[in-house]
N, C-alpha and C. Protein backbone atom coordinates (compact mmCIF):
# COMPACT_ATOMS: atom_id res chain seq x y z
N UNK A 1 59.70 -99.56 42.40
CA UNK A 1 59.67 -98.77 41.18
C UNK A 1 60.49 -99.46 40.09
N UNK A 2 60.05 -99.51 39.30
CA UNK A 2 60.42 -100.05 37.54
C UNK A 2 61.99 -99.08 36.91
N UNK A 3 62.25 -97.90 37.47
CA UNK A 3 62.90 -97.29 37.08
C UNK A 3 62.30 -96.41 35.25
N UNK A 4 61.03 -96.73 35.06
CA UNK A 4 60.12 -96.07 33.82
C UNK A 4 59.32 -95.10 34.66
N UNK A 5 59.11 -95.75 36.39
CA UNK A 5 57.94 -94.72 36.72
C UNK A 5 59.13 -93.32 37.56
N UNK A 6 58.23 -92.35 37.57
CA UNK A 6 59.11 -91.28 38.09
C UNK A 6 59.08 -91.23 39.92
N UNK A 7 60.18 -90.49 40.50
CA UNK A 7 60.05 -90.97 41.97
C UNK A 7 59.01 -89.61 42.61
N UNK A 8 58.36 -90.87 43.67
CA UNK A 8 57.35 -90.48 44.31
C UNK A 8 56.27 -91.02 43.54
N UNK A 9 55.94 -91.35 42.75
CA UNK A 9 54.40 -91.59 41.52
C UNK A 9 54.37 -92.62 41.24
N UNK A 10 53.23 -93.38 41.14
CA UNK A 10 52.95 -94.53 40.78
C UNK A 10 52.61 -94.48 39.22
N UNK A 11 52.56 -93.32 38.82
CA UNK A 11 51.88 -93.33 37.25
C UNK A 11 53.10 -92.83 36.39
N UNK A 12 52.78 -93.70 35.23
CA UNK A 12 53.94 -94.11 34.24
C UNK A 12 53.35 -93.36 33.20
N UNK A 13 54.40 -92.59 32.92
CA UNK A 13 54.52 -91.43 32.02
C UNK A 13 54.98 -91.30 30.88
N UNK A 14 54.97 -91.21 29.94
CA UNK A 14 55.62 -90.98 28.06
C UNK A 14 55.30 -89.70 27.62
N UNK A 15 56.27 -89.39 26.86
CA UNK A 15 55.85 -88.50 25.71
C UNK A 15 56.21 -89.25 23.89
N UNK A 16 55.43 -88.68 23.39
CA UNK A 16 55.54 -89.04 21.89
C UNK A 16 55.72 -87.34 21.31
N UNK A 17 57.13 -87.22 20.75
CA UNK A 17 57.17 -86.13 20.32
C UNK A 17 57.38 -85.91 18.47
N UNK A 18 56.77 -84.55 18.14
CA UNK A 18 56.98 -84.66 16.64
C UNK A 18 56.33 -82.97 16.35
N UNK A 19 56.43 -82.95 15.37
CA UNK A 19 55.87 -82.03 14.52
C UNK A 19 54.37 -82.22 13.90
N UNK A 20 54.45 -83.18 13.62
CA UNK A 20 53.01 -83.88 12.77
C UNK A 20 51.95 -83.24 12.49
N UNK A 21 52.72 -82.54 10.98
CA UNK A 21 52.26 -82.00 10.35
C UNK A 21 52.22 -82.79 9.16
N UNK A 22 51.08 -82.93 8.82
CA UNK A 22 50.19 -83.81 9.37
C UNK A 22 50.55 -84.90 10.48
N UNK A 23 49.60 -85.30 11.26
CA UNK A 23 49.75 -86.67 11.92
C UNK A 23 49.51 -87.79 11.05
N UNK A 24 50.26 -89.15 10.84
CA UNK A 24 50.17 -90.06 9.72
C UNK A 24 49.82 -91.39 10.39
N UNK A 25 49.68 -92.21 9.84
CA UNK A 25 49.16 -93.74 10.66
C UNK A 25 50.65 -94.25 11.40
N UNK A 26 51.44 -94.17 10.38
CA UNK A 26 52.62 -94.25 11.48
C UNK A 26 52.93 -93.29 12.60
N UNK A 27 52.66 -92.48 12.90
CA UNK A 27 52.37 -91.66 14.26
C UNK A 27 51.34 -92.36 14.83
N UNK A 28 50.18 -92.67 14.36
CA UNK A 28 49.14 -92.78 15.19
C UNK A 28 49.68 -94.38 15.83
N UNK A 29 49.95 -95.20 14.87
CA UNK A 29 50.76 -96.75 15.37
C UNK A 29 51.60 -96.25 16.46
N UNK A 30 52.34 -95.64 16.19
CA UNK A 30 53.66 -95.14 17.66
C UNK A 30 52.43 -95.15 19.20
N UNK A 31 51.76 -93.79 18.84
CA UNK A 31 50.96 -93.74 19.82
C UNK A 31 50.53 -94.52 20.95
N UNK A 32 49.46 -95.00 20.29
CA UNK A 32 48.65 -96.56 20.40
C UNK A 32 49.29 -97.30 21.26
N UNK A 33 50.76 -97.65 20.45
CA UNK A 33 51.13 -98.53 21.21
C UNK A 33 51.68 -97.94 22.33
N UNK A 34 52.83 -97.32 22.51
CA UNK A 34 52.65 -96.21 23.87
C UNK A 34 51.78 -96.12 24.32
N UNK A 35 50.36 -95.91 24.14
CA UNK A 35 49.45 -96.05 25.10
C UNK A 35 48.90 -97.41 25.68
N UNK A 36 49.41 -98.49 25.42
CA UNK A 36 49.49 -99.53 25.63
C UNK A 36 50.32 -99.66 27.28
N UNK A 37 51.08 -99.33 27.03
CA UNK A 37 52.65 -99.20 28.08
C UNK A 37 52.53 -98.68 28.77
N UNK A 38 52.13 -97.49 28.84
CA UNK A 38 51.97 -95.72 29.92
C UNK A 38 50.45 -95.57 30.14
N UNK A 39 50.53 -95.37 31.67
CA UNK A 39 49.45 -94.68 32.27
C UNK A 39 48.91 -93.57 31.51
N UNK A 40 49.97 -92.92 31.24
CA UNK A 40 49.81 -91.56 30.34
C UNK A 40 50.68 -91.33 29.20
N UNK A 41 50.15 -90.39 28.36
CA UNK A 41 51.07 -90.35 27.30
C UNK A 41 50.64 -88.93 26.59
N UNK A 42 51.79 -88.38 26.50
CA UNK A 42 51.63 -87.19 26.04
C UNK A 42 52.19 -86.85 24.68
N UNK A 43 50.97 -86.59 23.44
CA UNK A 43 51.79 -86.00 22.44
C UNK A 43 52.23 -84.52 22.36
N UNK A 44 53.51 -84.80 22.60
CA UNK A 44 54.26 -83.13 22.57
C UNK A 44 54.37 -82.51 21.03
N UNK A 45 53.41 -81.77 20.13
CA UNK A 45 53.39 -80.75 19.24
C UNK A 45 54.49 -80.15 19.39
N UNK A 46 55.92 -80.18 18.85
CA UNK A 46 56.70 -79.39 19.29
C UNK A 46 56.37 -78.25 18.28
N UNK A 47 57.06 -76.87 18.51
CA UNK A 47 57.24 -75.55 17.59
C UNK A 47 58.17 -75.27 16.95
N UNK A 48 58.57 -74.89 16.02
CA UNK A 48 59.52 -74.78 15.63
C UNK A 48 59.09 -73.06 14.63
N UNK A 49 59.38 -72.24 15.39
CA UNK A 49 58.51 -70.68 14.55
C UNK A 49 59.47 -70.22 13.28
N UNK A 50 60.53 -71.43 12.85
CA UNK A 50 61.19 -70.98 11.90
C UNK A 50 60.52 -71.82 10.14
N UNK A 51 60.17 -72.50 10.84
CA UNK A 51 59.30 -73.55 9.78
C UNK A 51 57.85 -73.01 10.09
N UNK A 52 57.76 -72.87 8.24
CA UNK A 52 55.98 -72.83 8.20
C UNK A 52 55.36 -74.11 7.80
N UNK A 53 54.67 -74.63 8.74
CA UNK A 53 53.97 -75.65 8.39
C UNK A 53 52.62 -75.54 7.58
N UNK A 54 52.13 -76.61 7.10
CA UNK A 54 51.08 -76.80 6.35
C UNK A 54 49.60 -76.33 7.00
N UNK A 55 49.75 -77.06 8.37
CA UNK A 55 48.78 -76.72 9.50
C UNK A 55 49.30 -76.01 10.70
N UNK A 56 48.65 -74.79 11.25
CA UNK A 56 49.49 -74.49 12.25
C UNK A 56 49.31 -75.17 13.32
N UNK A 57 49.55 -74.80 14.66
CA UNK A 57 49.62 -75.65 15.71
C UNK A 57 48.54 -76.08 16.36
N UNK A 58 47.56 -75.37 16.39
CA UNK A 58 46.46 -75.95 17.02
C UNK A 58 45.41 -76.23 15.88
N UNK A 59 45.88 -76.23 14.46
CA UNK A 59 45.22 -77.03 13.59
C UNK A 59 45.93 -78.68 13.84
N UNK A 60 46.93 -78.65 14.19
CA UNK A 60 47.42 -79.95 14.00
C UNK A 60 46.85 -80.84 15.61
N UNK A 61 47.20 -79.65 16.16
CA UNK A 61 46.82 -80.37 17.86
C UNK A 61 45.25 -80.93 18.11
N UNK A 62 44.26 -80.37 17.06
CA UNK A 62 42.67 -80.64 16.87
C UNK A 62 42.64 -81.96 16.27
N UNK A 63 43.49 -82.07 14.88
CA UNK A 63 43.66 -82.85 14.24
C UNK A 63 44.17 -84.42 15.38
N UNK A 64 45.26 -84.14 15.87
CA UNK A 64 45.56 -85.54 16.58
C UNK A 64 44.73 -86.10 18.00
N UNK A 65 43.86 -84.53 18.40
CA UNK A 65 42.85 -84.84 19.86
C UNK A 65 42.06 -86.09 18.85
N UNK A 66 41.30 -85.50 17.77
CA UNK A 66 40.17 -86.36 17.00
C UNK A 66 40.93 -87.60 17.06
N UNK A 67 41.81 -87.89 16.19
CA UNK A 67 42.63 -89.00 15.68
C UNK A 67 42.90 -90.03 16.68
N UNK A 68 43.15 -89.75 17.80
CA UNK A 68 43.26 -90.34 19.29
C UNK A 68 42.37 -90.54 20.03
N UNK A 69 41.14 -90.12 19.82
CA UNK A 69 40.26 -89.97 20.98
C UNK A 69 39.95 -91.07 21.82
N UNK A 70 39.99 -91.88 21.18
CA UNK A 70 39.84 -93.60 21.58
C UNK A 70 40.70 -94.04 22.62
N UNK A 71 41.69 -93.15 22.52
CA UNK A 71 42.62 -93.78 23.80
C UNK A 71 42.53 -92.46 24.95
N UNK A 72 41.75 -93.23 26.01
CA UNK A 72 42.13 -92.39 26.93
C UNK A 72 42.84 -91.43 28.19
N UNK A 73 44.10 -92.31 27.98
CA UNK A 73 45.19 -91.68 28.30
C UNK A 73 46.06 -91.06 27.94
N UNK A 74 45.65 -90.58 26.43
CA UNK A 74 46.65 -89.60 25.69
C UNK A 74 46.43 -88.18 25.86
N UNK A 75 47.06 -87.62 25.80
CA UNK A 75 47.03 -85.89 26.18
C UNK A 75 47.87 -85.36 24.78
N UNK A 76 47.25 -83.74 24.77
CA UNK A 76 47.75 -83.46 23.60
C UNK A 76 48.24 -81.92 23.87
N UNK A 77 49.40 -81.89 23.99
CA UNK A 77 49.67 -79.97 24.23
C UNK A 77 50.72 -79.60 22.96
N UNK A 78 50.79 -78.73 22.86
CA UNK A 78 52.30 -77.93 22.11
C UNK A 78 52.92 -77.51 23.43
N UNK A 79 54.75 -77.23 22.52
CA UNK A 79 55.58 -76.90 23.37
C UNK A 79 56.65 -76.30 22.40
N UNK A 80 57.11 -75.50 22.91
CA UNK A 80 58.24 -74.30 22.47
C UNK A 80 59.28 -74.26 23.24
N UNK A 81 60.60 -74.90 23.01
CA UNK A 81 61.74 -75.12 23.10
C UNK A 81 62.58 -76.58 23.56
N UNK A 82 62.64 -77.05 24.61
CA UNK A 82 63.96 -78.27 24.97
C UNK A 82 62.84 -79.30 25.66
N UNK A 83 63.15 -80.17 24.61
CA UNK A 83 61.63 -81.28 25.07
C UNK A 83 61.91 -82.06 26.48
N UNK A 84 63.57 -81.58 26.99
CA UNK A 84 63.42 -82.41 28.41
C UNK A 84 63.15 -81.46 29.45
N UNK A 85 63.11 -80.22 28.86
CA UNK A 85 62.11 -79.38 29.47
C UNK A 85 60.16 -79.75 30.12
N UNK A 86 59.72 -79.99 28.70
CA UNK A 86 58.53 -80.36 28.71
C UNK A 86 58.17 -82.07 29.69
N UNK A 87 59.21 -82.69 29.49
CA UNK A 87 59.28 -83.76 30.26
C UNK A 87 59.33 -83.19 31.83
N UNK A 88 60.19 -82.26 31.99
CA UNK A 88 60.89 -82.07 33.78
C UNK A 88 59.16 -81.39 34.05
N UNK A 89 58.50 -80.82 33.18
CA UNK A 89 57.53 -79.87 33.90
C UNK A 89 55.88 -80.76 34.33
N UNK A 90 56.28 -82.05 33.80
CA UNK A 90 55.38 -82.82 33.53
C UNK A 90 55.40 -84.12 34.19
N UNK A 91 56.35 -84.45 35.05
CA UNK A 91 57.76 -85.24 35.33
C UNK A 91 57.12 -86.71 34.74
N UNK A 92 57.76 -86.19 33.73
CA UNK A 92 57.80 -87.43 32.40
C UNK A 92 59.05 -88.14 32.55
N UNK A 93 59.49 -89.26 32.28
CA UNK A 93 60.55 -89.83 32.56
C UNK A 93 60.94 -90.22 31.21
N UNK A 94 60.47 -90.47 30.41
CA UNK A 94 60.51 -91.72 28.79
C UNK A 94 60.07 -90.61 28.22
N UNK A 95 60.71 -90.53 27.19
CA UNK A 95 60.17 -90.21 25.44
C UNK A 95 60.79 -91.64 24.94
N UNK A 96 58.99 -91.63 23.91
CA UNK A 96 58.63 -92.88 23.09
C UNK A 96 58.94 -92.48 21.35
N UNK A 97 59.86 -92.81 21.11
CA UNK A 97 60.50 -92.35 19.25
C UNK A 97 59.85 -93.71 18.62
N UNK A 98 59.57 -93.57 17.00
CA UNK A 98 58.97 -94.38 16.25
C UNK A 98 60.49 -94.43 15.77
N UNK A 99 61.29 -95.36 15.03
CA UNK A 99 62.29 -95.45 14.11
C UNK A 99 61.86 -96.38 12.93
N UNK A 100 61.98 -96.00 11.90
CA UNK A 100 62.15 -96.57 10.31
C UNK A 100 62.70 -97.20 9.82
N UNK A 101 64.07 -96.45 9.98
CA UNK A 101 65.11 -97.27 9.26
C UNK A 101 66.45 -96.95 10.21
N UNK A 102 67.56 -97.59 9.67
CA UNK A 102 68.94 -97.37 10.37
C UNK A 102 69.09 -95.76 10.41
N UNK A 103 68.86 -95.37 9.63
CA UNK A 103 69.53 -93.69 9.00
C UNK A 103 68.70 -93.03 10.06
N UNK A 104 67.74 -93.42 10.62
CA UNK A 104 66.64 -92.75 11.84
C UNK A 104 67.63 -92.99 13.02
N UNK A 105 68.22 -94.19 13.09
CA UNK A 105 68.65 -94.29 14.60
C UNK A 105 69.93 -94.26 15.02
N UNK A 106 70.73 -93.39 14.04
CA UNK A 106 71.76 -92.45 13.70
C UNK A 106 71.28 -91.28 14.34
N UNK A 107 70.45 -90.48 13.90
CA UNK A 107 70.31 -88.86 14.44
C UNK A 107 69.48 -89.37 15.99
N UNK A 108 68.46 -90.27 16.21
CA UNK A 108 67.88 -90.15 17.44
C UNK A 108 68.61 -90.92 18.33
N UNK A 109 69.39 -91.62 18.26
CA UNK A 109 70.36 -91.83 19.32
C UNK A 109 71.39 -90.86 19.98
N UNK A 110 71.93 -90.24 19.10
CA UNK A 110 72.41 -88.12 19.83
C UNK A 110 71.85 -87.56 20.38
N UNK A 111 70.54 -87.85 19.77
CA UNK A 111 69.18 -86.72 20.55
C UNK A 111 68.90 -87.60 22.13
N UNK A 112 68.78 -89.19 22.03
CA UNK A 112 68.55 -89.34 22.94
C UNK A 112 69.98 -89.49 24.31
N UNK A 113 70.66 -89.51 23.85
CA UNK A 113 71.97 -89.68 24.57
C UNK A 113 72.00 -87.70 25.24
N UNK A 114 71.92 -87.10 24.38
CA UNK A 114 72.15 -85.69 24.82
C UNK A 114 70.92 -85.39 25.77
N UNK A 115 69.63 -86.03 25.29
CA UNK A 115 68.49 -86.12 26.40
C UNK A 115 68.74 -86.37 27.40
N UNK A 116 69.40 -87.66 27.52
CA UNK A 116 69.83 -88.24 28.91
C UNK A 116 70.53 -87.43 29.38
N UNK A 117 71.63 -86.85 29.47
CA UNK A 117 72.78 -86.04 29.49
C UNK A 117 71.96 -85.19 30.20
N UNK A 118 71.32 -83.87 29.66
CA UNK A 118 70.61 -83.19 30.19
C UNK A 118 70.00 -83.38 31.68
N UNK A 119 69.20 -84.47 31.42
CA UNK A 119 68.44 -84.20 32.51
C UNK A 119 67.84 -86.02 32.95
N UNK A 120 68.61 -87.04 32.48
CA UNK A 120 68.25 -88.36 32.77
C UNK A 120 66.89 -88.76 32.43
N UNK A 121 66.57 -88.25 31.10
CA UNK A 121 65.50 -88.65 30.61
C UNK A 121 65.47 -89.85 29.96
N UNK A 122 64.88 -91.19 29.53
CA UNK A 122 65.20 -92.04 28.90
C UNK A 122 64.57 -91.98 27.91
N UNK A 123 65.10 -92.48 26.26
CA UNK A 123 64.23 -92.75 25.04
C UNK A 123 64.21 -94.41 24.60
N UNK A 124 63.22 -94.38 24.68
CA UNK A 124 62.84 -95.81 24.14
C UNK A 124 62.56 -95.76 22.37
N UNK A 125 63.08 -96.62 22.01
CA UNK A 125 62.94 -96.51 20.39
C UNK A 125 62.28 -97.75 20.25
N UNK A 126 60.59 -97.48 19.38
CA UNK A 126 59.98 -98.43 18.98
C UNK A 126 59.98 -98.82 17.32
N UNK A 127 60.18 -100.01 17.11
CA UNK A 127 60.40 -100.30 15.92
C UNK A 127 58.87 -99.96 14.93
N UNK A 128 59.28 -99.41 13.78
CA UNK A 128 58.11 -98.58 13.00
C UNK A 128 57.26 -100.12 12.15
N UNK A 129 56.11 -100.37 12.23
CA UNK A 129 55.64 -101.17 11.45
C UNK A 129 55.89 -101.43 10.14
N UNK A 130 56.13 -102.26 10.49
CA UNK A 130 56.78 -102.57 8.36
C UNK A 130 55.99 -101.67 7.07
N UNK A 131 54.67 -101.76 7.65
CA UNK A 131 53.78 -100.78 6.34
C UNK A 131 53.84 -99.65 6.40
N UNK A 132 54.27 -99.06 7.44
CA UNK A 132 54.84 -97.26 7.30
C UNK A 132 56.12 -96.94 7.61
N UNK A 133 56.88 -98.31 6.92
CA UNK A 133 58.25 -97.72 7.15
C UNK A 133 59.09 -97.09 6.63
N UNK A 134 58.30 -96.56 5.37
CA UNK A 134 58.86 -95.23 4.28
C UNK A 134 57.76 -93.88 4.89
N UNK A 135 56.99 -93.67 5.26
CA UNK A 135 56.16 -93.32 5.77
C UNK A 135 56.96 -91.51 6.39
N UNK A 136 56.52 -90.41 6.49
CA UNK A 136 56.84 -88.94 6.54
C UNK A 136 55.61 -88.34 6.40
N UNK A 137 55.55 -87.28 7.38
CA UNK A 137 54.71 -86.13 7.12
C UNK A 137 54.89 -85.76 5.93
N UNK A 138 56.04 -84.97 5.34
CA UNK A 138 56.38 -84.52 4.40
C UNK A 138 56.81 -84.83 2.86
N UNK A 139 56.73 -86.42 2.99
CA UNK A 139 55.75 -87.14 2.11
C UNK A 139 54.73 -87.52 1.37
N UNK A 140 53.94 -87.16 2.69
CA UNK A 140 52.39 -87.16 3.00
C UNK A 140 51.96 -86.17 1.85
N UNK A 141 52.49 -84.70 2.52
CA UNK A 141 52.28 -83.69 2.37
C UNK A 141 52.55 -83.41 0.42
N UNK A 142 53.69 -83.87 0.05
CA UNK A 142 53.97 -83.60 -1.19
C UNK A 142 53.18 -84.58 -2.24
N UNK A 143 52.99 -85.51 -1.90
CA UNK A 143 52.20 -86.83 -2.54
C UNK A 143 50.73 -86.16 -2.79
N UNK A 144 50.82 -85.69 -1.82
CA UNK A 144 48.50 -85.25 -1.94
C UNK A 144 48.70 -83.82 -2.40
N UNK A 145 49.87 -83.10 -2.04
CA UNK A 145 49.82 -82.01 -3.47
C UNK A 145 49.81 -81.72 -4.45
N UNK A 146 50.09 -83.03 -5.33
CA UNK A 146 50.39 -83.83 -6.13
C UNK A 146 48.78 -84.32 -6.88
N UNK A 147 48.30 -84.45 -5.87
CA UNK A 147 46.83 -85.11 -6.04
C UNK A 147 46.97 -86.89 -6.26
N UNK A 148 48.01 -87.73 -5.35
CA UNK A 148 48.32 -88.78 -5.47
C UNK A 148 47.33 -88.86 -4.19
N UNK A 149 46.60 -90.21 -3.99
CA UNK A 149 45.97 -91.10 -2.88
C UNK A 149 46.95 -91.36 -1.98
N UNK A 150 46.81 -90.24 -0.97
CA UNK A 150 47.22 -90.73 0.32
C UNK A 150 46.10 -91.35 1.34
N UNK A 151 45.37 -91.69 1.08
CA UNK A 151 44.11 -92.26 2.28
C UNK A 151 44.67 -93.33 2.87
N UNK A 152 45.30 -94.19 2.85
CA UNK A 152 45.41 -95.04 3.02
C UNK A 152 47.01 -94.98 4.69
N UNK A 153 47.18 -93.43 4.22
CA UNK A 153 48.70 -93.19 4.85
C UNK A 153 48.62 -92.45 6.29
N UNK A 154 47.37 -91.85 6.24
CA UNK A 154 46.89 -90.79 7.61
C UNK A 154 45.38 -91.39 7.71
N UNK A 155 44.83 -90.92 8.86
CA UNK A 155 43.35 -91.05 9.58
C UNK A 155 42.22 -90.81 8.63
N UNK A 156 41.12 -90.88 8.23
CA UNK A 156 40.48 -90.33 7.47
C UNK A 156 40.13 -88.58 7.85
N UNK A 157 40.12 -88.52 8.95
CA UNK A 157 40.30 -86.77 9.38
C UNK A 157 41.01 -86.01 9.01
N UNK A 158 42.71 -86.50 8.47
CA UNK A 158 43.45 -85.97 8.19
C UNK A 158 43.24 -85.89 7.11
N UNK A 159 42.77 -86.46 6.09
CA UNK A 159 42.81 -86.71 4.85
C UNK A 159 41.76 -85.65 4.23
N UNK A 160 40.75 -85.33 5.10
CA UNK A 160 39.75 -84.31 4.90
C UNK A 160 40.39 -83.05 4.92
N UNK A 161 41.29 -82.84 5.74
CA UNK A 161 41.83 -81.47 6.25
C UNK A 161 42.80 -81.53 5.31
N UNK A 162 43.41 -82.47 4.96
CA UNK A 162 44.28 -82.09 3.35
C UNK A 162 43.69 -81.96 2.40
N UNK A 163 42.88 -82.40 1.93
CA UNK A 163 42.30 -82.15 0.93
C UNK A 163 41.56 -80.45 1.07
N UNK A 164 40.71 -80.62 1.76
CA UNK A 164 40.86 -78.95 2.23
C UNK A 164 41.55 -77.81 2.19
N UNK A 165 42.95 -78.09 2.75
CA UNK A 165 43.94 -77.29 2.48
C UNK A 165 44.53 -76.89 1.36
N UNK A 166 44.49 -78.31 1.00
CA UNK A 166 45.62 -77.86 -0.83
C UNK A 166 44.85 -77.80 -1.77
N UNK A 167 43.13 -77.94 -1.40
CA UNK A 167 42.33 -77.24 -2.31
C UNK A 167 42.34 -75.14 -2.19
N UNK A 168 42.14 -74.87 -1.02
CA UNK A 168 42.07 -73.57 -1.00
C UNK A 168 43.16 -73.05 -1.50
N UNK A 169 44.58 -73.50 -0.80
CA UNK A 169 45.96 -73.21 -1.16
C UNK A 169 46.23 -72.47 -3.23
């Protein structure tokens, strides 16, 4: 064993966790490549019922099945509360983080150190592609409310479902 695969299993496990609201090409890059690495890979939708998002949860979870479909080892669920929870129930060993910039790997190094802590989960931090390395949902989100060209920043699916949205909105 590699010490990535979990004991007893031969199959190598990830999660990619986020909100992704919207999902953006830099999410989908994280992915990808995680699915490169892992047998499996799970994007964890986390919840957060104190934030209203743009899309709710299984608008967003439709949104990233499409966006992914190509890879067939990605899985797509939501989850509501302690993501090394969602790992222990899944026996996930790795969460796969995208990082940006320094100021990113400030807060996800706590998160992942307190991960570990918890429950000996490991986080791997993948370096974010240079072209989405300003790159945010909530970016995304304010730019095309805006009526600025984001196509170029999310899937073309996503881009439909925004435009959609902040037309009815």
């Amino acid at each position: 064993m590699t010490g990535l695969e979990s004991e007893g299993s031969q199959v190598r496990r990830a999660v990619c966790p986020g909100s992704f609201d919207p999902i953006t090409n830099g999410h989908l890059d994280i992915i990808a490549r995680a699915s490169r690495l892992y047998d499996e890979v799970y994007v964890a939708v986390m919840i957060n019922k104190s934030k209203q998002g743009l899309f709710d949860v299984d608008e967003r979870m439709a949104l990233i099945r499409e966006v992914t479909a190509e890879y067939a080892n990605v899985r797509v669920e939501a989850h509501h509360g302690l993501l090394v929870d969602f790992c222990k129930e899944r026996d996930i060993p790795a969460i796969v983080k995208g990082l940006r910039a320094v100021s990113d790997f400030d807060y996800e190094l706590q998160m992942a150190q307190m991960n570990n802590g918890l429950t000996g989960v490991e986080t791997l931090f993948v370096p974010t592609n240079p072209t989405y390395s300003f790159l945010s949902s909530s970016l995304v989100k304010e730019v095309a409310a805006w009526g600025g060209d984001v196509s170029h920043l999310v899937p073309p699916a996503v881009l439909t479902a925004l435009r959609d949205r902040l037309k009815r909105d």
